[in-house]
Protein backbone atom coordinates (compact mmCIF):
# COMPACT_ATOMS: atom_id res chain seq x y z
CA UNK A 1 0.00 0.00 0.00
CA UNK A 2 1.40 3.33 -0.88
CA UNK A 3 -2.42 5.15 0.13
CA UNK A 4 -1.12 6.32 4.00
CA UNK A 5 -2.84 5.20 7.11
CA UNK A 6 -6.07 4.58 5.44
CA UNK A 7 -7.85 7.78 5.90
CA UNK A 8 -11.22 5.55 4.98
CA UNK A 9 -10.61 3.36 7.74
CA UNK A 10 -9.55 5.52 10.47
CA UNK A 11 -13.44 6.52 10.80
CA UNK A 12 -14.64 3.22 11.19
CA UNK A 13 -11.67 2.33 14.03
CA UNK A 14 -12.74 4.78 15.98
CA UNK A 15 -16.39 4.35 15.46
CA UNK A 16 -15.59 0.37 16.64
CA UNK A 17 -14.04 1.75 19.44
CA UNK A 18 -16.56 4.09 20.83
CA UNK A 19 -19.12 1.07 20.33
CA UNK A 20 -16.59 -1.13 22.28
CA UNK A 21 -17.15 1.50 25.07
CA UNK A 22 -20.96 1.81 24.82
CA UNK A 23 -20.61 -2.04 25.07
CA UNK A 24 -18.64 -2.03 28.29
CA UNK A 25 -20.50 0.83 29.53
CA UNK A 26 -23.81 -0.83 29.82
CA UNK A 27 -22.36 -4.18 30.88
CA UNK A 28 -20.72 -2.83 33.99
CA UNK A 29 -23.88 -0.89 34.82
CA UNK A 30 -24.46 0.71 37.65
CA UNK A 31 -20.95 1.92 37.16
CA UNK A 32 -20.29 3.23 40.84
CA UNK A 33 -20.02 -0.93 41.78
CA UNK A 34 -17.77 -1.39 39.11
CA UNK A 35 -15.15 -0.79 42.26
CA UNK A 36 -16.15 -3.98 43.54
CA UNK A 37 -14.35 -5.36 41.15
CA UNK A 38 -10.84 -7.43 41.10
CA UNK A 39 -8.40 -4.62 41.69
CA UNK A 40 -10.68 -1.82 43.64
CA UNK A 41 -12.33 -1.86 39.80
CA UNK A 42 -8.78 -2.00 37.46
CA UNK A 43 -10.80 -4.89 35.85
CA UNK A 44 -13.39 -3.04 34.77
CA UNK A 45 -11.40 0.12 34.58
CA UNK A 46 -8.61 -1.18 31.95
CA UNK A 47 -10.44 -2.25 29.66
CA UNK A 48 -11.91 1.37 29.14
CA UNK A 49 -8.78 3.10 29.14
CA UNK A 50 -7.48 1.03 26.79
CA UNK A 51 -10.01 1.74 23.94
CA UNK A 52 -10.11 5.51 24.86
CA UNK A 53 -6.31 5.35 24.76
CA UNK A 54 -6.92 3.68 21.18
CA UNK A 55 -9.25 6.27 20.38
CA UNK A 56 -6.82 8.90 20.34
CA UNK A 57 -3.59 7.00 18.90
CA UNK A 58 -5.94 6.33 15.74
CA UNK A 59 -7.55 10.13 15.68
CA UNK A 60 -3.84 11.22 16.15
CA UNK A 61 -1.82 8.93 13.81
CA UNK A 62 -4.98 8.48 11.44
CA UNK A 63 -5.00 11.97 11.16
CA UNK A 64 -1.32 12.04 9.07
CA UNK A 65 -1.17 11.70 5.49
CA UNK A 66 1.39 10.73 3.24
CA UNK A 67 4.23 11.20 5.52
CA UNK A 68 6.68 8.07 5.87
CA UNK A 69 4.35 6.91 9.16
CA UNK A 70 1.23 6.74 7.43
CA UNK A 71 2.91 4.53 4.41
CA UNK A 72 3.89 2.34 7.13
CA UNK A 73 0.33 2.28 9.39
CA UNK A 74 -1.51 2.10 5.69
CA UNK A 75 0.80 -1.06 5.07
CA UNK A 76 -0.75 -3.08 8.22
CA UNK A 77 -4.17 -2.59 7.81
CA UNK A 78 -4.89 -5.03 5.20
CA UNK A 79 -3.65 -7.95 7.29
CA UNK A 80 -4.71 -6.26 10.58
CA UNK A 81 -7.99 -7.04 9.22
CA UNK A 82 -6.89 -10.28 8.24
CA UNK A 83 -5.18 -11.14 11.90
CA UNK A 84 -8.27 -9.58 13.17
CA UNK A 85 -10.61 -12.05 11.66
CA UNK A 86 -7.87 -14.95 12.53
CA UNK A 87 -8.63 -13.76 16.40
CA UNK A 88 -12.20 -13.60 16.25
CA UNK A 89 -12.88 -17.37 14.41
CA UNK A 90 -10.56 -18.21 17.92
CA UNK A 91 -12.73 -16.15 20.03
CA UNK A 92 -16.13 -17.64 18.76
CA UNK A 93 -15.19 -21.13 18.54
CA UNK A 94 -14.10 -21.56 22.02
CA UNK A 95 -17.19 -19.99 22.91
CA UNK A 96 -19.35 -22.68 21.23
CA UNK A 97 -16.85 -25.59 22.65
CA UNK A 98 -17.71 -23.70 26.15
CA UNK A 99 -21.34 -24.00 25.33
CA UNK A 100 -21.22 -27.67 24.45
CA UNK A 101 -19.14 -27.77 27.45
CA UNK A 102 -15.89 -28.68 25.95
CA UNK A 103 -12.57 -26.88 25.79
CA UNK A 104 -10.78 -25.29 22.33
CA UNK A 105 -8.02 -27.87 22.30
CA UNK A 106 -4.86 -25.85 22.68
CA UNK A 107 -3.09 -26.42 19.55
CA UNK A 108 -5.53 -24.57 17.93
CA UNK A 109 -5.87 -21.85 20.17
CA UNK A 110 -1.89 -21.37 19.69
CA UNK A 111 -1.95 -21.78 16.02
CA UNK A 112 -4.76 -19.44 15.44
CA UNK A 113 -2.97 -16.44 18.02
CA UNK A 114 0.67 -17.80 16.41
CA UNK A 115 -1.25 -16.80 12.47
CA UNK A 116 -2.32 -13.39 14.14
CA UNK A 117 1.29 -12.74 15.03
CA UNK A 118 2.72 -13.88 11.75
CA UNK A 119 0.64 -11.76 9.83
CA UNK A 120 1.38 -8.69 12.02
CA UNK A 121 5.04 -9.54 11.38
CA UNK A 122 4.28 -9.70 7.58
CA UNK A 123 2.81 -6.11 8.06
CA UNK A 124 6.34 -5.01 9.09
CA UNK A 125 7.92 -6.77 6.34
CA UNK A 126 5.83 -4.64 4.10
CA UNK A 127 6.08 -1.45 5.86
CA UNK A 128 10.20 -1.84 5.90
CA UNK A 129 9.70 -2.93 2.19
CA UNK A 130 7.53 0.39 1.46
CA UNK A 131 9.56 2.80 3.83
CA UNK A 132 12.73 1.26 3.52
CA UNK A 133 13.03 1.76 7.58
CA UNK A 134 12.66 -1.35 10.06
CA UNK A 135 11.98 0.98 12.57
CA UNK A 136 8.72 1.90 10.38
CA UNK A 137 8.36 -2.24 10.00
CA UNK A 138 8.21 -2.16 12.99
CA UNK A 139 5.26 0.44 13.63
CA UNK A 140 3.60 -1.50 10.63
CA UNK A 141 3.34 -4.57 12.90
CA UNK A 142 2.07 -2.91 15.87
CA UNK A 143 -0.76 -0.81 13.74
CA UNK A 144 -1.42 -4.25 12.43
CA UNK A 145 -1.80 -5.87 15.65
CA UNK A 146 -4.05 -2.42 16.83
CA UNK A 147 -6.56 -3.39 14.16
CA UNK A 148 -6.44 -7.12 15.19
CA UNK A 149 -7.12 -6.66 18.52
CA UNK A 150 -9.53 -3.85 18.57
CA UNK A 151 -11.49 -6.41 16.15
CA UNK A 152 -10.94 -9.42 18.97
CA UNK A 153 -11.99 -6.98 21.96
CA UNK A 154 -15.64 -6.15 20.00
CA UNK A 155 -16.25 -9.97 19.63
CA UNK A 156 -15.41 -10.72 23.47
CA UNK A 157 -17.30 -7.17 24.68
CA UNK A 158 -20.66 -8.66 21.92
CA UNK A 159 -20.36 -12.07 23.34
CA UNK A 160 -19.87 -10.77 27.06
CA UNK A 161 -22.99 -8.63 27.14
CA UNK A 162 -25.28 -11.16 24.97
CA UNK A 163 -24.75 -13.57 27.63
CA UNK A 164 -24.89 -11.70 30.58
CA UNK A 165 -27.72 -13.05 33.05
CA UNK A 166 -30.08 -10.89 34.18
CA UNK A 167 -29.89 -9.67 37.88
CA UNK A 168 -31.32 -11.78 40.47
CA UNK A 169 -31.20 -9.01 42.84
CA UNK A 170 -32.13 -5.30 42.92
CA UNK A 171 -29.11 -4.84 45.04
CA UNK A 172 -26.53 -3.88 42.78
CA UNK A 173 -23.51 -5.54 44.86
CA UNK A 174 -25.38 -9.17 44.51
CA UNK A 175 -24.20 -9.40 41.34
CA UNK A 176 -20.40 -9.07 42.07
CA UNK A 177 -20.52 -10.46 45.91
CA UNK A 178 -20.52 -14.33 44.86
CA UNK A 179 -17.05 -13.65 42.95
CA UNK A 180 -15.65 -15.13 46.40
CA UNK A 181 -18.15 -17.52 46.44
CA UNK A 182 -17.27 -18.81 42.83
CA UNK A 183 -20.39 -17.31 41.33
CA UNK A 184 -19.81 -18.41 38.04
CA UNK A 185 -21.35 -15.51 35.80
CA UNK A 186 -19.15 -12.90 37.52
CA UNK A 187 -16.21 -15.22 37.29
CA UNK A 188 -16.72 -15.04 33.70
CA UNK A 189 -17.47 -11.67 33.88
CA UNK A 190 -13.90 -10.72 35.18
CA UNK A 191 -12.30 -13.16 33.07
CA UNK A 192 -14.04 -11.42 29.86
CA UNK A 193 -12.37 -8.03 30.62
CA UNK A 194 -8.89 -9.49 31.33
CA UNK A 195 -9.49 -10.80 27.86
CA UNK A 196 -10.34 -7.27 26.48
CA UNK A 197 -7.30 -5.98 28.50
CA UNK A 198 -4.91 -8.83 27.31
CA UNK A 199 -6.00 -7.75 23.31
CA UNK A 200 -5.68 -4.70 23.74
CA UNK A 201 -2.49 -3.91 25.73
CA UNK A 202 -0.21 -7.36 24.76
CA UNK A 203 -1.42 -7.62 21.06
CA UNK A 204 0.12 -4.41 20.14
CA UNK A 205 3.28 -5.24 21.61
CA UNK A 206 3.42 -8.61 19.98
CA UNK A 207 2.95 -7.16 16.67
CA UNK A 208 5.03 -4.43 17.09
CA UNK A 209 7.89 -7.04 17.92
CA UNK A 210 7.11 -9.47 14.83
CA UNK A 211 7.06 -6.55 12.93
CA UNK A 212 10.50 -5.43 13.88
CA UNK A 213 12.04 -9.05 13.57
CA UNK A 214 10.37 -9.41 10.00
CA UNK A 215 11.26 -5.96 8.99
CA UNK A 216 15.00 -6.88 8.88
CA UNK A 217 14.65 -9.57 6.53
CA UNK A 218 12.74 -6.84 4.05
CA UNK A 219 14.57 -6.14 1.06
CA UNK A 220 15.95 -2.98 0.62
CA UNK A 221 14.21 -0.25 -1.05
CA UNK A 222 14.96 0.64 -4.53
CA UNK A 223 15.48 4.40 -5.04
C-alpha cells in the first residue's frame, strides 16, 4: 500500500471503538459498583482506558497523510484485518466448545494467536519494504496488531454482554458479591475483561515485535 494510514478506515476504528465502550458501559452498569471489582475496579477500569487510549492513537496517527508513518500504518491494515478475523474465528469457537461444554483444544488456540502474530510480522515486512526503515516495520506490525485486537476486543465485549444473566437481585452488589463464592457468571465476567485488557495492551506489543524481527529480513528499497 502506498495510500497512508487509510484515511477511509480511520473513521470506522474509531467508530468500533466508541461502540466497544458503549458495550462495556452498559455491561458494567451501575458503574459506581464497578469498584467492587478485582483490583478496587482496574478490571473493569482497563479495559476502558485502553479503547479511549486507542481512540486517540488512531484520531492522532490516522490523522497524518502521506508522511513516511502513514505509508507504514496504511501497510498493516490489510492484514490487521486479516489477523483480526484470525482472532475472532478463535474467540467464537471456544465460545461454542464452552457451550457444548468442551474446551478449544490448545493447539488450535496457539496456532490461530501464532497466524495473528505472523501476519502482524508480515505487516512489518511490508512497511520496511515500502519505507525502507525497520523501525517503520516495525510500527507496521504494531498498527497491524491495533486493528487485530480492537477487532478481537468487540467480539469478546458482543459475546460478554449477549450472555450476561439478568440480575437476580435489585441490590446492585449481589451481582459481584458471589465472585468469592465462585459465582460463576461474575467469574466469567472478570475473566471477559482481562481478555479485552490482554487484546488490547499485549497484542500491540506482539505485533510491534514481529514486525521489527520481519522488517529486517525486508529487502531494501529501490530508489
Amino acid at each position: 500500500m502506498s495510500s497512508g494510514a487509510q484515511p477511509s478506515l480511520r473513521f470506522p476504528l474509531i467508530l468500533l471503538a466508541i461502540a466497544n465502550l458503549a458495550l462495556l458501559a452498559m455491561r458494567l452498569s451501575p458503574w459506581q459498583e464497578v469498584f467492587n471489582l478485582p483490583g478496587n475496579g482496574a478490571t473493569g477500569i482497563d479495559p476502558g482506558v485502553c479503547l479511549i487510549g486507542y481512540i486517540l492513537l488512531i484520531f492522532i496517527f490516522g490523522a497524518k497523510k502521506q508522511d513516511e508513518m502513514s505509508v507504514a500504518m496504511g501497510a498493516g491494515t490489510l492484514l490487521g484485518l486479516l489477523g483480526g478475523a484470525v482472532m475472532v474465528g478463535e474467540i467464537v469457537l471456544k465460545a461454542q466448545a464452552a457451550q457444548q461444554d468442551t474446551a478449544l483444544p490448545a493447539f488450535m488456540t496457539k496456532g490461530l494467536l501464532v497466524t495473528a502474530c505472523l501476519l502482524w510480522g508480515a505487516a512489518g515486512w511490508n512497511g520496511a519494504r515500502v519505507t525502507g526503515n525497520s523501525g517503520l516495520g516495525m510500527i507496521s506490525g504494531a498498527w497491524s496488531a491495533m486493528v487485530s485486537s480492537l477487532m478481537a476486543a468487540t467480539a469478546v465485549l458482543a459475546e460478554m454482554y449477549s450472555t450476561a444473566a439478568s440480575p437476580t437481585s435489585q441490590d446492585p452488589w449481589k451481582q459481584y458479591e458471589g465472585l468469592a463464592l465462585g459465582n460463576s457468571a461474575t467469574q466469567a465476567l472478570v475473566h471477559s475483561l482481562n481478555s479485552v485488557t490482554f487484546f488490547l495492551l499485549v497484542g500491540p506489543l506482539a505485533g510491534a515485535a514481529a514486525g521489527l524481527v520481519f522488517a529486517f529480513f525486508a529487502p531494501a528499497k529501490k530508489s
